[in-house]
PDB file of N, CA and C in Angstrom:
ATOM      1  N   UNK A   1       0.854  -1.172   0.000  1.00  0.00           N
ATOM      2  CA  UNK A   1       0.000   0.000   0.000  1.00  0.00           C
ATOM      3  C   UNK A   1       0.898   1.232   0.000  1.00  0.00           C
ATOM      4  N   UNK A   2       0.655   2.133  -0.930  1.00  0.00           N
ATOM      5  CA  UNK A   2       1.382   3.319  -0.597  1.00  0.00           C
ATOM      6  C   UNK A   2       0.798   4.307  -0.331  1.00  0.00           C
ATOM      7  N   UNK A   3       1.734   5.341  -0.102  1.00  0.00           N
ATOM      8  CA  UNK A   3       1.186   6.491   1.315  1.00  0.00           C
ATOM      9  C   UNK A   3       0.440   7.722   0.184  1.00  0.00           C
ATOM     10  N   UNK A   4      -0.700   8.045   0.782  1.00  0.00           N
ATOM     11  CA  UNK A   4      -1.455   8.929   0.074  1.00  0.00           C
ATOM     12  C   UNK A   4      -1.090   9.951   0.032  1.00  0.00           C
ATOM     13  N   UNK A   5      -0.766  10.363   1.270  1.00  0.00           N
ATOM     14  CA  UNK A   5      -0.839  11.474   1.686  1.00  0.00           C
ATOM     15  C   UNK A   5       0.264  11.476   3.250  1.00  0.00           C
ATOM     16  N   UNK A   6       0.973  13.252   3.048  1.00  0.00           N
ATOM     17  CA  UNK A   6       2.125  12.743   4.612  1.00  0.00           C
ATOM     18  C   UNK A   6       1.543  14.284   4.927  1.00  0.00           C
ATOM     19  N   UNK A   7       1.822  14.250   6.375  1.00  0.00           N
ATOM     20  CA  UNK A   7       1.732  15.876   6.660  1.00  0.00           C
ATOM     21  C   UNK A   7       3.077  15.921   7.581  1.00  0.00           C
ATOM     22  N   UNK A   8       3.710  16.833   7.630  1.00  0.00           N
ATOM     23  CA  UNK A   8       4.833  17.039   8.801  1.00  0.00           C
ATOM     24  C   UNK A   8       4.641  18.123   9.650  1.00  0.00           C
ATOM     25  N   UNK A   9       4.614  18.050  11.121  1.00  0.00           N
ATOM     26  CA  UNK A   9       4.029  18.464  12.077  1.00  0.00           C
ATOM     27  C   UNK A   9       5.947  18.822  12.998  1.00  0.00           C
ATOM     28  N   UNK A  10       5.599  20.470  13.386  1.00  0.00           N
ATOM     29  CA  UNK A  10       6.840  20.325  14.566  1.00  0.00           C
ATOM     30  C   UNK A  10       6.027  20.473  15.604  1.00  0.00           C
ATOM     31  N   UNK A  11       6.316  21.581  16.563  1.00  0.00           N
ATOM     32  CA  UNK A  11       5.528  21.930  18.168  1.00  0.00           C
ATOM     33  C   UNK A  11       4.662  22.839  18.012  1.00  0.00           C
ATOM     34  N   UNK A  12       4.375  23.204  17.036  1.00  0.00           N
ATOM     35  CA  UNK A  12       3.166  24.694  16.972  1.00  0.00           C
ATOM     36  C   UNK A  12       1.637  23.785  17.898  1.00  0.00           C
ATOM     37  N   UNK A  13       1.356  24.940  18.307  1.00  0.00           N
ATOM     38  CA  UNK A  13       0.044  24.507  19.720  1.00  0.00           C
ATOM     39  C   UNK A  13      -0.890  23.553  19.035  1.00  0.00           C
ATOM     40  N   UNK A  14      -1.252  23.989  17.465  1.00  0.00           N
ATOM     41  CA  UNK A  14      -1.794  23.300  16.866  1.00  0.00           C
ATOM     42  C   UNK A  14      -1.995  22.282  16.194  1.00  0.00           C
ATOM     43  N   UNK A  15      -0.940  21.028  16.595  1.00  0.00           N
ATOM     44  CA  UNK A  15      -0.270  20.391  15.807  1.00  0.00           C
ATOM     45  C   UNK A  15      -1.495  19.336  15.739  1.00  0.00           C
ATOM     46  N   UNK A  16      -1.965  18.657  16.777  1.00  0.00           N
ATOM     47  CA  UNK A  16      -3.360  17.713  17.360  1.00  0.00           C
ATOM     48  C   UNK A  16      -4.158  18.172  16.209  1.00  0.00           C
ATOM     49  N   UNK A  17      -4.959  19.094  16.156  1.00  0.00           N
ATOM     50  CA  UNK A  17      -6.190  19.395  16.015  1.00  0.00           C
ATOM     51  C   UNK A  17      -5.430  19.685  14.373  1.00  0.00           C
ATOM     52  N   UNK A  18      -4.151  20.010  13.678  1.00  0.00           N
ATOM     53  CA  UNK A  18      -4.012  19.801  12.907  1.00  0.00           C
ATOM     54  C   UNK A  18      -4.370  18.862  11.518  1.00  0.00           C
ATOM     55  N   UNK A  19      -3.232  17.636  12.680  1.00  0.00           N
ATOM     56  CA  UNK A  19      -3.989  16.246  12.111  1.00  0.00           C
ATOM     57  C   UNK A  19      -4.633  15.679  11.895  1.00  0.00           C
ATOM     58  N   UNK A  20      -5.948  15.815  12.780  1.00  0.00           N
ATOM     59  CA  UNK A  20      -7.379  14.987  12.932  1.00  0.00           C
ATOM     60  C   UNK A  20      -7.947  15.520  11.727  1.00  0.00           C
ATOM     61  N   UNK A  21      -7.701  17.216  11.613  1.00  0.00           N
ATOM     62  CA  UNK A  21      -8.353  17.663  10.179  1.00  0.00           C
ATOM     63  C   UNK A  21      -7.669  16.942   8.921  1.00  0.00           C
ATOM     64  N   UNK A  22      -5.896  16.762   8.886  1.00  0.00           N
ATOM     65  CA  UNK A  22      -5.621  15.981   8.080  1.00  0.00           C
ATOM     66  C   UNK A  22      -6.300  14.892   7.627  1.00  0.00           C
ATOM     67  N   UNK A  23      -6.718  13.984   8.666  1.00  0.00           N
ATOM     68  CA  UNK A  23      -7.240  12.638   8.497  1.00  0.00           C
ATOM     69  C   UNK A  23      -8.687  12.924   7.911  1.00  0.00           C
ATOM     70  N   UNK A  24      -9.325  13.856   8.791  1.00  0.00           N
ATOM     71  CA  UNK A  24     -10.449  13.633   8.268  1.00  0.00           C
ATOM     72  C   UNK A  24     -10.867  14.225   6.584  1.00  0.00           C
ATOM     73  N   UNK A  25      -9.817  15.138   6.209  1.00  0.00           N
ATOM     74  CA  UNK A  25     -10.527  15.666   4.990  1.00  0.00           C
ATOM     75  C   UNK A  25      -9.909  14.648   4.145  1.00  0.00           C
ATOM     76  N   UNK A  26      -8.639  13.724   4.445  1.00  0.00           N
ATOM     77  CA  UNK A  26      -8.474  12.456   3.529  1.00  0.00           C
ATOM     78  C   UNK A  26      -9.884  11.677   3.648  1.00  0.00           C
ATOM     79  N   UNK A  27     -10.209  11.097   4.762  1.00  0.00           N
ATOM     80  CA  UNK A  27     -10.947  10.358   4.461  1.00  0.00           C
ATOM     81  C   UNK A  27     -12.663  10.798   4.425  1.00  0.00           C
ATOM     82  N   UNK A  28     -12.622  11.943   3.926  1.00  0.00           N
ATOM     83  CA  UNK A  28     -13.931  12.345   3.301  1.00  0.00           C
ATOM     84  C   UNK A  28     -15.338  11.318   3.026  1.00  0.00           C
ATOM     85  N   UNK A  29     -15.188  10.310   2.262  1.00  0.00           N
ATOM     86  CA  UNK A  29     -15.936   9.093   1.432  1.00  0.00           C
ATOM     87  C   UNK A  29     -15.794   8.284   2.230  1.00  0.00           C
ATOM     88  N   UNK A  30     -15.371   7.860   3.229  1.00  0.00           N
ATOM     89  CA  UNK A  30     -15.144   6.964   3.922  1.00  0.00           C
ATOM     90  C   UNK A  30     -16.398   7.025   4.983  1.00  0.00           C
ATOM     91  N   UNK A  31     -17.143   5.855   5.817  1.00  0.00           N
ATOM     92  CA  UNK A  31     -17.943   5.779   6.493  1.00  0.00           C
ATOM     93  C   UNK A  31     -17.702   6.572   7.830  1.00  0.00           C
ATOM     94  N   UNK A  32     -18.509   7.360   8.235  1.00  0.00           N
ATOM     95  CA  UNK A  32     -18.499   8.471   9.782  1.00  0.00           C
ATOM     96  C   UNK A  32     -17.903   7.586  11.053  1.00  0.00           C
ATOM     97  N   UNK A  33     -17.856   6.460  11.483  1.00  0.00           N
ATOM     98  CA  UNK A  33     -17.293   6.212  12.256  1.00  0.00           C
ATOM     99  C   UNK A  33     -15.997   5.696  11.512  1.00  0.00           C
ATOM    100  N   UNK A  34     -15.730   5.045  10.863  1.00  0.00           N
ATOM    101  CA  UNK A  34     -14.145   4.836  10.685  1.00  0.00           C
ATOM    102  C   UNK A  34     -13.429   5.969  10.605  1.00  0.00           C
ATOM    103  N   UNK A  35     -13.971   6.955  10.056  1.00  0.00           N
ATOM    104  CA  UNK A  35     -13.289   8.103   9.858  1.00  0.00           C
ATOM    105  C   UNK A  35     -12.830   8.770  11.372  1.00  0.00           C
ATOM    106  N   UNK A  36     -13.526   8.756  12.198  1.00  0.00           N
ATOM    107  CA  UNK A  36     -13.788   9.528  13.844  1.00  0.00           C
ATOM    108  C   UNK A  36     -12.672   8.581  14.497  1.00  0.00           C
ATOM    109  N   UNK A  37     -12.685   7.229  14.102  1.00  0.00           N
ATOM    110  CA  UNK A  37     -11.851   6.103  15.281  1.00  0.00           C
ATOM    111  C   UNK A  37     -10.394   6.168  14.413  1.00  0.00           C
ATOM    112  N   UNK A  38     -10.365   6.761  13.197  1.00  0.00           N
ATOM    113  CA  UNK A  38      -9.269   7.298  12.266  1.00  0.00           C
ATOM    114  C   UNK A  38      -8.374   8.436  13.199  1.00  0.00           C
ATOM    115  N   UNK A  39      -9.394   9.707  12.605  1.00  0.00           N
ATOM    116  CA  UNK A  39      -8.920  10.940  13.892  1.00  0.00           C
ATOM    117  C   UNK A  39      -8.448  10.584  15.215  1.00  0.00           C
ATOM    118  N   UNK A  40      -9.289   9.666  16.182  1.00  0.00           N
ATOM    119  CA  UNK A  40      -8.915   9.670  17.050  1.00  0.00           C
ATOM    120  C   UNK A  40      -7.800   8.856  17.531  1.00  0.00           C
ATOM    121  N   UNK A  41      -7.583   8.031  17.217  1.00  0.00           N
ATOM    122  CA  UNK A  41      -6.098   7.160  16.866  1.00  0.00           C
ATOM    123  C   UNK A  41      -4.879   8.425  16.820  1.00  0.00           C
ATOM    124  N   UNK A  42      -5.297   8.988  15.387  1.00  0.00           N
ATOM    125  CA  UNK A  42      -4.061   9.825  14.586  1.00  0.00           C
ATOM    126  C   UNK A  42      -3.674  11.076  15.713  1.00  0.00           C
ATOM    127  N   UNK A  43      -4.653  11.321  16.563  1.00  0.00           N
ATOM    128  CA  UNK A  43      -4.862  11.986  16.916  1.00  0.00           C
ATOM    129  C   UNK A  43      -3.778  12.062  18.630  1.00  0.00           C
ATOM    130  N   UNK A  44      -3.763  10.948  19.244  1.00  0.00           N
ATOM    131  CA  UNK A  44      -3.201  10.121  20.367  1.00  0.00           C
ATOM    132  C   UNK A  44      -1.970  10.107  20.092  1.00  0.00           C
ATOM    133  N   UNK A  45      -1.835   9.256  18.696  1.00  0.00           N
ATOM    134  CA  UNK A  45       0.041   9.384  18.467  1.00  0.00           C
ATOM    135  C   UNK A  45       0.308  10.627  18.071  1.00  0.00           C
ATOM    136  N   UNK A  46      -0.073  11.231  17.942  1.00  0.00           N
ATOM    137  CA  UNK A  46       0.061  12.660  17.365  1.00  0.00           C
ATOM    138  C   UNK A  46       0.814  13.522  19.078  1.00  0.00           C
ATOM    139  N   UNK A  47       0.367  13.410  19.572  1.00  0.00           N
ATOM    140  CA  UNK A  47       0.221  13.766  21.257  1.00  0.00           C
ATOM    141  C   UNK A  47       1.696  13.709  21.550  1.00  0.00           C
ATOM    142  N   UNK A  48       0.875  12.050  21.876  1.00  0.00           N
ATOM    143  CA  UNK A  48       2.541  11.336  22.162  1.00  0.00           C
ATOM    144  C   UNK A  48       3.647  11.313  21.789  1.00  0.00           C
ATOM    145  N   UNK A  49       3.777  11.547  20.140  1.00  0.00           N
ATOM    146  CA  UNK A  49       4.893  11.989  19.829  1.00  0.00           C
ATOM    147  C   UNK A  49       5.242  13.445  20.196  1.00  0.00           C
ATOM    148  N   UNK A  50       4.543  13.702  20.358  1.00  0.00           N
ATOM    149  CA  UNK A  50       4.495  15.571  20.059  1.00  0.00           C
ATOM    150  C   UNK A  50       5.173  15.751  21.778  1.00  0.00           C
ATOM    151  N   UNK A  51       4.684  15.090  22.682  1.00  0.00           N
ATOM    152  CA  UNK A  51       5.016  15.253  24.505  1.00  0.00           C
ATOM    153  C   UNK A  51       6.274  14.276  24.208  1.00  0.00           C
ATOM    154  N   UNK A  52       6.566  12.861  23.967  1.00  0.00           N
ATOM    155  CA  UNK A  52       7.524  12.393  24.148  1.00  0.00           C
ATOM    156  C   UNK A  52       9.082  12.412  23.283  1.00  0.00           C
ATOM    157  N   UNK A  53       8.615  12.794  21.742  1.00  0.00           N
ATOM    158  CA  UNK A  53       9.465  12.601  21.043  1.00  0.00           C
ATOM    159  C   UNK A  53      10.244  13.478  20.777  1.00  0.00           C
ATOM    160  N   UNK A  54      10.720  13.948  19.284  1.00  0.00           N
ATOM    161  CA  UNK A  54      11.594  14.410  18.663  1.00  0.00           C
ATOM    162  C   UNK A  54      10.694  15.286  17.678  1.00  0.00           C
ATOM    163  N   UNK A  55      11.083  16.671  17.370  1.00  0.00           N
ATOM    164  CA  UNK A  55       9.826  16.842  15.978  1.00  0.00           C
ATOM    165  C   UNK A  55      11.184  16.705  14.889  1.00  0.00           C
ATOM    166  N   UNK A  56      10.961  16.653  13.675  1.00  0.00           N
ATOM    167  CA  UNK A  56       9.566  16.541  13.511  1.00  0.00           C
ATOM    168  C   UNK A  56       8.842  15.148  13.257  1.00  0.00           C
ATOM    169  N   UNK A  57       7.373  15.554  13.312  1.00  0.00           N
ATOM    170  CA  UNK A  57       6.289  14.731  13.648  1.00  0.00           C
ATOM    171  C   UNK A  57       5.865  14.888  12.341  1.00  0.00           C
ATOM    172  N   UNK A  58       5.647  13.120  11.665  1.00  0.00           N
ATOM    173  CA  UNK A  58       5.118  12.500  10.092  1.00  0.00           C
ATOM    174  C   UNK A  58       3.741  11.603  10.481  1.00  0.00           C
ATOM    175  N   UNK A  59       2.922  12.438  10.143  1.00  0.00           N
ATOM    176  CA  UNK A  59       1.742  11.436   9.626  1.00  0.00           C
ATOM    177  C   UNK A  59       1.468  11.181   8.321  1.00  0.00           C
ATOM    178  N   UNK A  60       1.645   9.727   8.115  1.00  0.00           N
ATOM    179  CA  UNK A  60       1.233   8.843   6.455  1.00  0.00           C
ATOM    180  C   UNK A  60       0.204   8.424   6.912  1.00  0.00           C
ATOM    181  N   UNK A  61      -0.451   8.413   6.007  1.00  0.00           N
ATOM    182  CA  UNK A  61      -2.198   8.104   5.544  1.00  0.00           C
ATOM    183  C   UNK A  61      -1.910   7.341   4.518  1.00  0.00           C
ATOM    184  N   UNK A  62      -2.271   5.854   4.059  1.00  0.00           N
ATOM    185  CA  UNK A  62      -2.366   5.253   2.926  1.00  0.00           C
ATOM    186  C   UNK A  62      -4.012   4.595   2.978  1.00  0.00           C
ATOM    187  N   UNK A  63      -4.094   4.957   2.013  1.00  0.00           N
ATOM    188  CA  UNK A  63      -5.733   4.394   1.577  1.00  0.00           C
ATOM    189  C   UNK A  63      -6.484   3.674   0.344  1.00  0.00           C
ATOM    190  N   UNK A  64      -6.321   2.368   0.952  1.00  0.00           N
ATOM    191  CA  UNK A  64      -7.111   1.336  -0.414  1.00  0.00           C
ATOM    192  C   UNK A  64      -8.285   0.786  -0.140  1.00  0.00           C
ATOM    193  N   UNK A  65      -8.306  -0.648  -0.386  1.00  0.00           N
ATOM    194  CA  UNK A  65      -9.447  -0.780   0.454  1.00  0.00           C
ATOM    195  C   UNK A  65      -9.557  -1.012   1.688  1.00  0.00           C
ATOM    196  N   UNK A  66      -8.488  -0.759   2.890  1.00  0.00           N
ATOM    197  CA  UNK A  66      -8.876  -0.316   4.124  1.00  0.00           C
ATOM    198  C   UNK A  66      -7.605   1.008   4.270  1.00  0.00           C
ATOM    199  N   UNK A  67      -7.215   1.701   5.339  1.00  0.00           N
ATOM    200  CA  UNK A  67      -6.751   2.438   5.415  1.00  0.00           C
ATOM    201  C   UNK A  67      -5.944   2.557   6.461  1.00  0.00           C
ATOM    202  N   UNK A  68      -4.647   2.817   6.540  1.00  0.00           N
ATOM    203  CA  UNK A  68      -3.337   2.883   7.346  1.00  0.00           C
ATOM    204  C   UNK A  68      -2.841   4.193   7.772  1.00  0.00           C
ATOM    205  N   UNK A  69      -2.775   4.083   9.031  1.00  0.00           N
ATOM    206  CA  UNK A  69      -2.338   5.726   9.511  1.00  0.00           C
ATOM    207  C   UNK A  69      -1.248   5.575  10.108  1.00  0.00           C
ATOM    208  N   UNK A  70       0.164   6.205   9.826  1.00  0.00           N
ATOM    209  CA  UNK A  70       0.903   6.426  10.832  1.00  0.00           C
ATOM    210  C   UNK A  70       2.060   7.209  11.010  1.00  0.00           C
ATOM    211  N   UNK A  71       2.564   7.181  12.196  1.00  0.00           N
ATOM    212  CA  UNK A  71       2.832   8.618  13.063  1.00  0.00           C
ATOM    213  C   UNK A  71       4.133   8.354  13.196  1.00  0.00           C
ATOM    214  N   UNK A  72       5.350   9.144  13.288  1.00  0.00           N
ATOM    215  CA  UNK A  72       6.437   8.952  13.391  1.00  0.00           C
ATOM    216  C   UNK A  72       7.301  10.178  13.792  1.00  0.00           C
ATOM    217  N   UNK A  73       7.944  10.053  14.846  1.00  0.00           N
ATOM    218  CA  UNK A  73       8.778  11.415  15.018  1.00  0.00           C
ATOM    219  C   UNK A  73      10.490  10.852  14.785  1.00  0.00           C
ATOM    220  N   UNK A  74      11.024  11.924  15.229  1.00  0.00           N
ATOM    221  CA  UNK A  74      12.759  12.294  14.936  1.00  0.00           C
ATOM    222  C   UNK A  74      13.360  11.760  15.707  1.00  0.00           C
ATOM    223  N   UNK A  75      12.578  11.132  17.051  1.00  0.00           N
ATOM    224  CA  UNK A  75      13.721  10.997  18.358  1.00  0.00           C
ATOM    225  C   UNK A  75      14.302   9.407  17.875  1.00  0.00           C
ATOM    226  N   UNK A  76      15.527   9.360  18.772  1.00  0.00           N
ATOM    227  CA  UNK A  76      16.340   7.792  18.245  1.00  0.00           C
ATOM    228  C   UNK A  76      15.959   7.183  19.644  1.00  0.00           C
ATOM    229  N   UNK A  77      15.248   7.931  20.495  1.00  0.00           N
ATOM    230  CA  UNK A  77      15.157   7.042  21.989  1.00  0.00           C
ATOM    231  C   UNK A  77      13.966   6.022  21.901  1.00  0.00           C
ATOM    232  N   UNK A  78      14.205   4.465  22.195  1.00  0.00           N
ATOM    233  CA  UNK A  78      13.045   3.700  22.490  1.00  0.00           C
ATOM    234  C   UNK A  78      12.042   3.894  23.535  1.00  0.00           C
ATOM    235  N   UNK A  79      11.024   3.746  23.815  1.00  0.00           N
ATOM    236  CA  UNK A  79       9.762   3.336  24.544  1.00  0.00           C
ATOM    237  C   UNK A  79      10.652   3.630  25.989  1.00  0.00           C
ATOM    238  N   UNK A  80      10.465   3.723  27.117  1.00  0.00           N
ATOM    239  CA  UNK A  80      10.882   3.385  28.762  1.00  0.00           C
ATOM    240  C   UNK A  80       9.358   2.738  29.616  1.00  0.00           C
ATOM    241  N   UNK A  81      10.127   1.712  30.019  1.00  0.00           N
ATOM    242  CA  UNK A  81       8.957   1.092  30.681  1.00  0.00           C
ATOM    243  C   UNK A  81       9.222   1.954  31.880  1.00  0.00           C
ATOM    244  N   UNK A  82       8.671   2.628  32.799  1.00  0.00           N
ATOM    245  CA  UNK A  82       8.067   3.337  33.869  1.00  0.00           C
ATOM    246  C   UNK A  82       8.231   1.730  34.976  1.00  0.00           C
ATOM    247  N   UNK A  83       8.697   2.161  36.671  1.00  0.00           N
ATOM    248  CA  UNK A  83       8.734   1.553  37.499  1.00  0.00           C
ATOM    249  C   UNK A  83       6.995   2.045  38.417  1.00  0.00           C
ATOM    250  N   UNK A  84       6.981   0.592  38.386  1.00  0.00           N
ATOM    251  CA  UNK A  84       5.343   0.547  39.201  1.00  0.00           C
ATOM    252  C   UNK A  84       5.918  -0.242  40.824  1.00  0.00           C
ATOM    253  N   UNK A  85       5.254   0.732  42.026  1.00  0.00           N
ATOM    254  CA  UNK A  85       5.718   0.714  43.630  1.00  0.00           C
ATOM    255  C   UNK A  85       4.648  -0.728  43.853  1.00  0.00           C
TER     256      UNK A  85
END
């Protein structure tokens, strides 16, 4: 599948509410809830990269007959599992 569509995102306040519009005006034709559980996905890693990572911040959208979203920032640091008391 290849990527439809990329947007690149750094720290501007707006970067969230950016994307979700990304996603959603891609997936226009697409049924109202896939589209919403689309946004809201894109929307989470969007966050997370944006609080944990590196910018800049890549969202790919590929769309056939189902549709692939994903999020990618700059940082080279893996995941940290967090200590639980």
């Amino acid at each position: 599948m290849k990527t439809d569509a990329e947007l690149t995102l750094g720290r501007e306040p707006d970067a969230v509410p950016r994307a979700r519009r990304f996603v959603r005006d891609r997936l226009a034709g697409w049924p109202a809830g896939l589209a919403a559980d689309a946004e809201l996905v894109v929307s989470g890693l969007v966050t997370n990269a944006s609080l944990h990572g590196e910018p800049p911040v890549t969202v790919r959208l590929s769309v056939g007959d189902r549709v692939r979203a994903e999020v990618a920032d700059a940082g080279r640091s893996g995941p940290r599992l967090l200590q639980q008391n």
